[in-house]
C-alpha atoms as a PDB file:
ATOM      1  CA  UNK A   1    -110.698  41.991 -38.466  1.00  0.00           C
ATOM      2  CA  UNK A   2    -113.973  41.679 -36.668  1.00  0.00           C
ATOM      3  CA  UNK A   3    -114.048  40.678 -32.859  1.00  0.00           C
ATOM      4  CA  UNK A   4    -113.719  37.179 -32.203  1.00  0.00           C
ATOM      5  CA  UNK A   5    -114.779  36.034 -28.758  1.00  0.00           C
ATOM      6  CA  UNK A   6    -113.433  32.944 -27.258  1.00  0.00           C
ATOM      7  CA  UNK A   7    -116.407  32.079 -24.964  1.00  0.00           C
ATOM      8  CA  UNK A   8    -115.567  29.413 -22.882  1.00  0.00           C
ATOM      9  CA  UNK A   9    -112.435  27.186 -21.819  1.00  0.00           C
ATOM     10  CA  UNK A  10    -111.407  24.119 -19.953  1.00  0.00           C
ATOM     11  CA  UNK A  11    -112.516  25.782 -16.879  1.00  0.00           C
ATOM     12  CA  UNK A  12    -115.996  27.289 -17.842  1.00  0.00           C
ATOM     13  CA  UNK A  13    -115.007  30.962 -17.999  1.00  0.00           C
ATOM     14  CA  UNK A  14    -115.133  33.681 -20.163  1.00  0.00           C
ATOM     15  CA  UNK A  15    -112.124  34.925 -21.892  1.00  0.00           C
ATOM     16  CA  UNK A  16    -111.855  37.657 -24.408  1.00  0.00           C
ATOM     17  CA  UNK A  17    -108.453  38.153 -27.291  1.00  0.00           C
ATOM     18  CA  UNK A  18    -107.198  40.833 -25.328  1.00  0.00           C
ATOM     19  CA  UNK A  19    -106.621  38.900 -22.034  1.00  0.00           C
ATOM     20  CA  UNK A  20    -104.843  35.711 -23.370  1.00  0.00           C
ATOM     21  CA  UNK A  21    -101.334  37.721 -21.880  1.00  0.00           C
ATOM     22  CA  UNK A  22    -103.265  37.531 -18.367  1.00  0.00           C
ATOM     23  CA  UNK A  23    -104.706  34.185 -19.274  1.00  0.00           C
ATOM     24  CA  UNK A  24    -100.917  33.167 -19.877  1.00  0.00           C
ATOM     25  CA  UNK A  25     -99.044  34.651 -16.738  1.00  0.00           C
ATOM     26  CA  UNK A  26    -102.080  33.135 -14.755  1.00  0.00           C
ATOM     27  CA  UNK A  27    -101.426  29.434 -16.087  1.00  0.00           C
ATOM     28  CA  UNK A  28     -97.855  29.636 -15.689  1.00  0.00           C
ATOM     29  CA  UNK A  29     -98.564  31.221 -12.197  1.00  0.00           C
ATOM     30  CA  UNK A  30    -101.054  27.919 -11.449  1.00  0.00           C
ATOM     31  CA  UNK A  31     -98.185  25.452 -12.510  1.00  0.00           C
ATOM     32  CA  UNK A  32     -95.536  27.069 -10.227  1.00  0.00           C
ATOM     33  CA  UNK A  33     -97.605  26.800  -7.055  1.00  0.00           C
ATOM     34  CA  UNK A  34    -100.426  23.810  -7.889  1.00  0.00           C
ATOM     35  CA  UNK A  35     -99.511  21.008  -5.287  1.00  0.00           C
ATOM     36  CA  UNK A  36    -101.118  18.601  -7.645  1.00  0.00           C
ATOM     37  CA  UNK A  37     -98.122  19.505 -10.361  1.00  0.00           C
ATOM     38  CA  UNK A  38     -95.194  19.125  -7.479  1.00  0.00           C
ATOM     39  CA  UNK A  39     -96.564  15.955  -6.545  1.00  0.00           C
ATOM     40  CA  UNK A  40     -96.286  14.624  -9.930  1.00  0.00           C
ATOM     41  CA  UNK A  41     -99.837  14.974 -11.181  1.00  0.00           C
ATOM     42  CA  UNK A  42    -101.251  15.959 -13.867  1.00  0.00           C
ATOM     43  CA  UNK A  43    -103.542  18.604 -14.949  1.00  0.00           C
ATOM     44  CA  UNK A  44    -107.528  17.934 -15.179  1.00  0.00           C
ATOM     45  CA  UNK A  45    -108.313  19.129 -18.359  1.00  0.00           C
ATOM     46  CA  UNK A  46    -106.387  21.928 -20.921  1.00  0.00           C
ATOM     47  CA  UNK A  47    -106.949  24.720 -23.145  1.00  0.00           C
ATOM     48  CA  UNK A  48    -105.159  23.531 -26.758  1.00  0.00           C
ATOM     49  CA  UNK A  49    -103.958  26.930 -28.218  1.00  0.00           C
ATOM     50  CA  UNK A  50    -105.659  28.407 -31.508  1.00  0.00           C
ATOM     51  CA  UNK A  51    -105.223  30.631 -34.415  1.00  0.00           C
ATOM     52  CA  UNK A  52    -107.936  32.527 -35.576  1.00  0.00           C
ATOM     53  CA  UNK A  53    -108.321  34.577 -39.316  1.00  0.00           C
ATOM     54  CA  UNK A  54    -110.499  36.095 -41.602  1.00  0.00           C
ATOM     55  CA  UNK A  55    -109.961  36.833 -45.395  1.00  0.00           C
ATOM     56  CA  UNK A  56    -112.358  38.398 -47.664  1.00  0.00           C
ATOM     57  CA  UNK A  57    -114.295  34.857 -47.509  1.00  0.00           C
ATOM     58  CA  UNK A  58    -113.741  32.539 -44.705  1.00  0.00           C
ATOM     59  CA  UNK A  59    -112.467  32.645 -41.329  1.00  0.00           C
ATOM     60  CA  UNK A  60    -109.966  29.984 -40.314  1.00  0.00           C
ATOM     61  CA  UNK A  61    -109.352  28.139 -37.262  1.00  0.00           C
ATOM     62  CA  UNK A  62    -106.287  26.132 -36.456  1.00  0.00           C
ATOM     63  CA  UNK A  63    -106.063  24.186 -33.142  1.00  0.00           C
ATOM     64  CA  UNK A  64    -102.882  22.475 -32.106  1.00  0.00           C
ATOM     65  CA  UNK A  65    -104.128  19.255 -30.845  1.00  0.00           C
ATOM     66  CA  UNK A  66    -101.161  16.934 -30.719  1.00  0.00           C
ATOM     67  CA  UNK A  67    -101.394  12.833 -30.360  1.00  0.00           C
ATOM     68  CA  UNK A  68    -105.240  12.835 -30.479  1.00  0.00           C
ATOM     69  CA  UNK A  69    -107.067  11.175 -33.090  1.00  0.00           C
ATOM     70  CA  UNK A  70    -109.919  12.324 -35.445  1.00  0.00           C
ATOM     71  CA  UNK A  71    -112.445  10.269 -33.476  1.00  0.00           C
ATOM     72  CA  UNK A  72    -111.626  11.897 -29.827  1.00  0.00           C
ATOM     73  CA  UNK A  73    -112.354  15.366 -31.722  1.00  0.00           C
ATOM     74  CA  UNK A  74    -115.919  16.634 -32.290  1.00  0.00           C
ATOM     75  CA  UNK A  75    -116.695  20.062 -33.962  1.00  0.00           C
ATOM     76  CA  UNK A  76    -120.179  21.424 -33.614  1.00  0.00           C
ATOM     77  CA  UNK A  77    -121.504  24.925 -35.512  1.00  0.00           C
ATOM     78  CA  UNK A  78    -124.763  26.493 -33.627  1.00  0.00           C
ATOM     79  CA  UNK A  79    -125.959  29.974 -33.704  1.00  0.00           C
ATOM     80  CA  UNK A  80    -122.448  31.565 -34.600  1.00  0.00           C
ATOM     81  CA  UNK A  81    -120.657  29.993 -31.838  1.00  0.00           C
ATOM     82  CA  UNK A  82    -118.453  27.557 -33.124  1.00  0.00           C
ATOM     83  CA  UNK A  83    -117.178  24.983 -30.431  1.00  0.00           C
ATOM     84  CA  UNK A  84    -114.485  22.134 -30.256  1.00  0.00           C
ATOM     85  CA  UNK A  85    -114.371  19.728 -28.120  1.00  0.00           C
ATOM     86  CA  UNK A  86    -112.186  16.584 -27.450  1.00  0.00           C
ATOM     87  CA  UNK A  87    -110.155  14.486 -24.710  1.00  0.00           C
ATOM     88  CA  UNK A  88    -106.834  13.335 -24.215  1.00  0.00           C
ATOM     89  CA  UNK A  89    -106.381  10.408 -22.504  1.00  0.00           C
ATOM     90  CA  UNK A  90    -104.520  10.099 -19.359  1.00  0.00           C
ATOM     91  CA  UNK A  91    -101.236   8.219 -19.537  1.00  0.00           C
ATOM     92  CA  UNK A  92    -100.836   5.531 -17.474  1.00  0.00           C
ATOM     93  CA  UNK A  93     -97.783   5.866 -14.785  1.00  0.00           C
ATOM     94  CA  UNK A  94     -94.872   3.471 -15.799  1.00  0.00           C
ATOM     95  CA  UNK A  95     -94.572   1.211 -12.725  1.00  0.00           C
ATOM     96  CA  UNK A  96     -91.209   1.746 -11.043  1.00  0.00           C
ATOM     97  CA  UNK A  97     -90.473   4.920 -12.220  1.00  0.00           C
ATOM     98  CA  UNK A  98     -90.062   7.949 -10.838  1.00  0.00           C
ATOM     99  CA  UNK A  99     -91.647  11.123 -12.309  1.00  0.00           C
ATOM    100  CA  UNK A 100     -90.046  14.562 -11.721  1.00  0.00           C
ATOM    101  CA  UNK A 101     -92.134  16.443 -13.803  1.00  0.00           C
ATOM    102  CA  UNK A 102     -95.736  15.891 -15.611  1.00  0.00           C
ATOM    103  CA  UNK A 103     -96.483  18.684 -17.796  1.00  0.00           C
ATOM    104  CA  UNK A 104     -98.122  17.192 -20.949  1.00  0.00           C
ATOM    105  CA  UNK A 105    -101.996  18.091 -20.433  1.00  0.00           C
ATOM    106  CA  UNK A 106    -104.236  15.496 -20.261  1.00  0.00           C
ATOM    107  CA  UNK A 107    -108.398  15.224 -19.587  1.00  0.00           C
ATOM    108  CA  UNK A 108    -110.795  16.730 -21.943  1.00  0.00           C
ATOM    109  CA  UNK A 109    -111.054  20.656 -23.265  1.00  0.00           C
ATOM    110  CA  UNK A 110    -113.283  22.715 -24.811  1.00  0.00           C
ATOM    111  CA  UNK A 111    -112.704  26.217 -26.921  1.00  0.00           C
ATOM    112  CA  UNK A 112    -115.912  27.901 -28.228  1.00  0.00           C
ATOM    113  CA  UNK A 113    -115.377  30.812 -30.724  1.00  0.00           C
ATOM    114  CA  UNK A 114    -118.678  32.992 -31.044  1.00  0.00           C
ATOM    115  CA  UNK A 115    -118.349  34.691 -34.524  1.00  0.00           C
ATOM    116  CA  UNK A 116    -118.919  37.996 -35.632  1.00  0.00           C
ATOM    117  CA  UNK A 117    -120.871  37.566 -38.811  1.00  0.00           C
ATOM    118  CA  UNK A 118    -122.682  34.908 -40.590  1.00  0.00           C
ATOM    119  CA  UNK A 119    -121.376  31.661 -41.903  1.00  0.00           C
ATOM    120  CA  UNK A 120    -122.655  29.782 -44.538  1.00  0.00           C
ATOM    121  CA  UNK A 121    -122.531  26.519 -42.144  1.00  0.00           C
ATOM    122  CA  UNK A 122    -123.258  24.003 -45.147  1.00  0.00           C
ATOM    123  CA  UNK A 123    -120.212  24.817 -46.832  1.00  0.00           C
ATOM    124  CA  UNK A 124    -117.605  24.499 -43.454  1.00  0.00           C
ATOM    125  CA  UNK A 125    -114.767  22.193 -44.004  1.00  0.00           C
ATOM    126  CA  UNK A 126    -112.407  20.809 -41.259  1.00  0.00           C
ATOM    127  CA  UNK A 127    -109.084  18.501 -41.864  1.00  0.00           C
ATOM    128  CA  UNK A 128    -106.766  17.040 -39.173  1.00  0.00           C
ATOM    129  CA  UNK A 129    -103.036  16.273 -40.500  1.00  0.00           C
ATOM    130  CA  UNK A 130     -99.809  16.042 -38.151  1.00  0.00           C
ATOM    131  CA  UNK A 131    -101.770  17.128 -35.290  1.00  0.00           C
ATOM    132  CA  UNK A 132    -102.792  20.060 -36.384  1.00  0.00           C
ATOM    133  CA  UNK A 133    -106.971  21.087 -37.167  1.00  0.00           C
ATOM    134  CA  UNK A 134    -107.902  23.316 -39.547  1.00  0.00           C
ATOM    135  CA  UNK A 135    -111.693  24.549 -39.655  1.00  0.00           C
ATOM    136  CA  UNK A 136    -112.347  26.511 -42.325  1.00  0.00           C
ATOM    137  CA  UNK A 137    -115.875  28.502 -42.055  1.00  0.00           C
ATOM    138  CA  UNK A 138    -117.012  30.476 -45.207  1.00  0.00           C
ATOM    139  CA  UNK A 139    -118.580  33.707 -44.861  1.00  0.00           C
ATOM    140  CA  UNK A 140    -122.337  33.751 -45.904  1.00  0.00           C
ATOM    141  CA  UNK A 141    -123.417  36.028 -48.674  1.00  0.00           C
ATOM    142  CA  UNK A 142    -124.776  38.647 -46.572  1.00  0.00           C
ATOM    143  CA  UNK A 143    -121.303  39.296 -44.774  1.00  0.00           C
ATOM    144  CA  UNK A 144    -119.301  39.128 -47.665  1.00  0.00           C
ATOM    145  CA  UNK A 145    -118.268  43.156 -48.319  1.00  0.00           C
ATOM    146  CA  UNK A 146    -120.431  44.234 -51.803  1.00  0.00           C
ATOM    147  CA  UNK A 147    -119.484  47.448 -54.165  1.00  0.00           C
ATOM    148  CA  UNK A 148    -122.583  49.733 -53.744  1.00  0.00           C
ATOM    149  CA  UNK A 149    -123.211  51.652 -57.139  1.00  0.00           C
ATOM    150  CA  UNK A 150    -124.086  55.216 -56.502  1.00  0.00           C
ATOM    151  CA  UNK A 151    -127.077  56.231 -58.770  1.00  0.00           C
ATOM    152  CA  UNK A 152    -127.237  59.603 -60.121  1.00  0.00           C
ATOM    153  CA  UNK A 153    -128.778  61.843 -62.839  1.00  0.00           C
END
């Protein structure tokens, strides 16, 4: 598999594959010791996690983006760098209750994917079923893998 750069996140910053173990222990760390989480707030913003693959003709993006609708996700496709966007809006406190814990991200996110090779950006597809998006980008002709006959005498 070719590398696959997540450019950008909630936050702005770059991220690469091999750090998403660090990018992990460093969100967990954030929601242990964030006053805004002890005091029953909730996050600005999140970073919905995806699965990225590549067969022999597409590569395939699947974003967990549960209880949003189609129309509060947009998908743009520019210069290789594929990049989803959205928001989640922010639930309303229930008057007279009392929350011990908010955890369910809120606010808007953003995941940008700069690909490796060239897609073909007529034919991308994208479908959104049981909160689940699949983007499905086919590989152009040039960066499809071709048998090279050898010539010879």
């Amino acid at each position: 598999m070719r590398l696959y750069i997540p450019t950008r996140s909630a936050a702005g910053c770059n991220t690469s594959a091999y750090a998403s173990p660090l990018l992990q222990l460093t969100r967990e760390l954030d929601q242990l010791f964030a006053p805004a989480h002890e005091a029953g707030t909730p996050p600005v913003g999140f970073v919905p996690p995806l699965d990225l693959s590549e067969t022999e003709h597409a590569v395939q993006v699947k974003l967990d983006l549960p209880g949003l609708t189609r129309e509060q996700i947009k998908l743009s496709l520019q210069d290789e760098v594929l990049t989803i966007t959205g928001e989640r809006p922010v639930d309303t406190l229930e008057a007279g209750a009392e929350y011990h814990r908010r955890e369910r991200a809120q606010g808007r996110f953003e995941r940008s994917i700069r690909l490796a090779l060239p897609i073909d950006a007529a034919k991308v597809t994208a479908s959104y079923k049981e909160g689940v998006l699949v983007v499905t980008l086919p590989k152009s002709q040039e960066a499809k893998p071709r048998q090279i006959d050898i010539a010879g005498n």
